[in-house]
C-alpha atoms as a PDB file:
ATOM      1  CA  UNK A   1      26.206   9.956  32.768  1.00  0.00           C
ATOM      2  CA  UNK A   2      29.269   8.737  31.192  1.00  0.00           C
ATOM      3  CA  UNK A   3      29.696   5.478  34.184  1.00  0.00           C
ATOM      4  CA  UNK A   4      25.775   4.708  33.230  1.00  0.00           C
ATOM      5  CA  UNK A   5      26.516   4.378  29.842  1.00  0.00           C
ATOM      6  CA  UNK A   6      29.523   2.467  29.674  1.00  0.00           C
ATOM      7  CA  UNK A   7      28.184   0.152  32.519  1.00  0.00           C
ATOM      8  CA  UNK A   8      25.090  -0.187  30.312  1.00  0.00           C
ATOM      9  CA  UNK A   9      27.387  -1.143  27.419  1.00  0.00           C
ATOM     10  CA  UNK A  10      29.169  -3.683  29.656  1.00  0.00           C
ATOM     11  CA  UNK A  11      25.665  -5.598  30.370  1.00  0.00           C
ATOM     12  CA  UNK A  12      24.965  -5.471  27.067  1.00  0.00           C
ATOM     13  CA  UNK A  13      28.320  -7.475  26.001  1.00  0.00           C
ATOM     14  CA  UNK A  14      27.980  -9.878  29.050  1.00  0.00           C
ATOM     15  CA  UNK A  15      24.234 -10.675  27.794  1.00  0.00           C
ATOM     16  CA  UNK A  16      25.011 -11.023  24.125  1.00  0.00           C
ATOM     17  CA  UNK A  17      27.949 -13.102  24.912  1.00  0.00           C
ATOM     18  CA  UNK A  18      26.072 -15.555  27.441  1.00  0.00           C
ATOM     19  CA  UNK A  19      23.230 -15.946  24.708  1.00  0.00           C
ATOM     20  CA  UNK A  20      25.635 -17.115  22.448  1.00  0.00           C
ATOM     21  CA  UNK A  21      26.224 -20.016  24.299  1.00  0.00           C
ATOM     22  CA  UNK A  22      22.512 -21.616  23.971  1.00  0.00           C
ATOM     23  CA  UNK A  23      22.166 -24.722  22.523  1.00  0.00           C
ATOM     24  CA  UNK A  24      18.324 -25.766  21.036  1.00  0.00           C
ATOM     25  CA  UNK A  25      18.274 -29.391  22.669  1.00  0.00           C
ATOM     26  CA  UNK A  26      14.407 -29.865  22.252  1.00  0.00           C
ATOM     27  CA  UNK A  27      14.709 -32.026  19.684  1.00  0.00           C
ATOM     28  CA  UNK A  28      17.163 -34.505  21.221  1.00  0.00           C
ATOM     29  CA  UNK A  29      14.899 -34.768  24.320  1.00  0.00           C
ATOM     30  CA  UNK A  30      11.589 -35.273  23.134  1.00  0.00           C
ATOM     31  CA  UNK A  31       9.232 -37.733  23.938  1.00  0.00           C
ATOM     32  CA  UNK A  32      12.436 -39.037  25.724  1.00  0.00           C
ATOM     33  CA  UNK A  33      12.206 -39.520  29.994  1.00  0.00           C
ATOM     34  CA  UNK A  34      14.427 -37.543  32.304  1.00  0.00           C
ATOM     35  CA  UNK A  35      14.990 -37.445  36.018  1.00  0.00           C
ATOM     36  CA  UNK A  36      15.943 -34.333  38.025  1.00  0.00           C
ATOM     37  CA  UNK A  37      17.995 -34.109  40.441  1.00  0.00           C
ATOM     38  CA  UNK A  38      18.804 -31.566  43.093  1.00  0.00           C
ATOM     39  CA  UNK A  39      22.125 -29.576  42.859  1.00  0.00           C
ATOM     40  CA  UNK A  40      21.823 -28.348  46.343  1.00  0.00           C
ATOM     41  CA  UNK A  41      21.628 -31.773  48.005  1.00  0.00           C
ATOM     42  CA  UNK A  42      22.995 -34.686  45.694  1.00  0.00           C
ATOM     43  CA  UNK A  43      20.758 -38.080  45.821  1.00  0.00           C
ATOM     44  CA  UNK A  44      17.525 -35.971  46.237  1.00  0.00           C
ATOM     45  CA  UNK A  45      15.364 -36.519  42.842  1.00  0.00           C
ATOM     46  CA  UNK A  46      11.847 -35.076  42.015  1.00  0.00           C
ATOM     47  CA  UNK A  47       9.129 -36.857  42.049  1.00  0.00           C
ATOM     48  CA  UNK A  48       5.196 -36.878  42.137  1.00  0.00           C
ATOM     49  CA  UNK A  49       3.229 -38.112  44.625  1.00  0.00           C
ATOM     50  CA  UNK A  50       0.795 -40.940  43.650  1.00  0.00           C
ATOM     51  CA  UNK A  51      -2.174 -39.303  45.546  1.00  0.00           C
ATOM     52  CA  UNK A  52      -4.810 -36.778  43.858  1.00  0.00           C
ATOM     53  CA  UNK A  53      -6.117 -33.740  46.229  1.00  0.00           C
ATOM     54  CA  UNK A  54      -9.748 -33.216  46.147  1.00  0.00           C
ATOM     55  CA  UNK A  55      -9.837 -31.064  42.769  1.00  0.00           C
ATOM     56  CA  UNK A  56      -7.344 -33.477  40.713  1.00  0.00           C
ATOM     57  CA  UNK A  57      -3.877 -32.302  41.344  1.00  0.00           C
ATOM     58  CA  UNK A  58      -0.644 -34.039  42.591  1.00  0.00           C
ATOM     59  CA  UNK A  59       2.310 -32.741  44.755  1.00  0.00           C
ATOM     60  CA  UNK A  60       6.256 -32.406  43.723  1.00  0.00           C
ATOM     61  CA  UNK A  61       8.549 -33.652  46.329  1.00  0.00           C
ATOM     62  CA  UNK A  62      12.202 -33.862  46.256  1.00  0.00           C
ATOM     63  CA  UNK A  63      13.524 -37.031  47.974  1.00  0.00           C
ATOM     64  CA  UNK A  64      16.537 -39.069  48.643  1.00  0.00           C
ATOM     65  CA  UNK A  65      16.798 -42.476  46.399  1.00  0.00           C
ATOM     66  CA  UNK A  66      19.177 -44.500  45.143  1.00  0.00           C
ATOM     67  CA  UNK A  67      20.202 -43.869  41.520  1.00  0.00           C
ATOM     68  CA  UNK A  68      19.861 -46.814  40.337  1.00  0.00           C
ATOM     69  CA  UNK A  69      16.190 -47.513  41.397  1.00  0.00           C
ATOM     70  CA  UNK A  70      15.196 -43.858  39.301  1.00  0.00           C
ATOM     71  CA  UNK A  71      15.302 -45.977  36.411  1.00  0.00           C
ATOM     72  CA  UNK A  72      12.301 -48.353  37.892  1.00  0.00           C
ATOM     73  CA  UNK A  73      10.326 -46.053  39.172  1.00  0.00           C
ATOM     74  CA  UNK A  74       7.966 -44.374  37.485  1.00  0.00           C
ATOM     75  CA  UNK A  75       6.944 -41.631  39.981  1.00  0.00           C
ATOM     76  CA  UNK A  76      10.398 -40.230  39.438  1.00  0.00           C
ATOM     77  CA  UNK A  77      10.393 -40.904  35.086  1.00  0.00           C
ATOM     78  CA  UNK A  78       8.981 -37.348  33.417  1.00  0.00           C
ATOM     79  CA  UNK A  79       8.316 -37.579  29.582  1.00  0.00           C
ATOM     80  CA  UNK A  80       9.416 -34.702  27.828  1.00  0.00           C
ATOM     81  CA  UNK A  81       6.561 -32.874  25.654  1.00  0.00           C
ATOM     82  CA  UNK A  82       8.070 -29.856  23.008  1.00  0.00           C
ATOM     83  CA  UNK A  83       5.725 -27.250  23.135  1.00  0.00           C
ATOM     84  CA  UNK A  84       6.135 -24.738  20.065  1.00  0.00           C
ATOM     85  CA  UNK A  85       6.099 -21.243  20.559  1.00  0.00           C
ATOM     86  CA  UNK A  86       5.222 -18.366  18.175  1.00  0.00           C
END
């Protein structure tokens, strides 16, 4: 009873401390473009296909291209939208 408690206690501090760190960045990014890029595999960005299925949606893909063309291509450009929450 007495381990469950303080190991309770424990999570508690690690979760309150990691919150703390947070930063509210919506504001810088919005209505600005970013590019993502893969952690596991460096070079490999995000981007959507061009092509529509049959009931209007698009694919993700992650894909290897040169860093300095994901500033000319659009497919790989998302515009950040701030959505507010209640």
């Amino acid at each position: 009873m007495v381990k469950n408690i303080f190991l309770l206690a424990l999570v508690s501090c690690a979760v309150l401390v990691s919150v703390q760190g947070w930063q509210d960045v919506k504001d810088r990014l919005k209505d600005r473009f970013v590019h993502v890029e893969s952690l596991l595999k460096r070079g490999r960005w995000l981007w959507q296909n061009d092509n529509t299925d049959d009931d209007g949606s698009r694919y993700m893909f992650i894909d290897q291209l040169a860093e300095r063309d994901t500033y000319f291509t659009p497919r790989v450009q998302f515009e950040v939208t701030v959505f507010p929450f209640s």
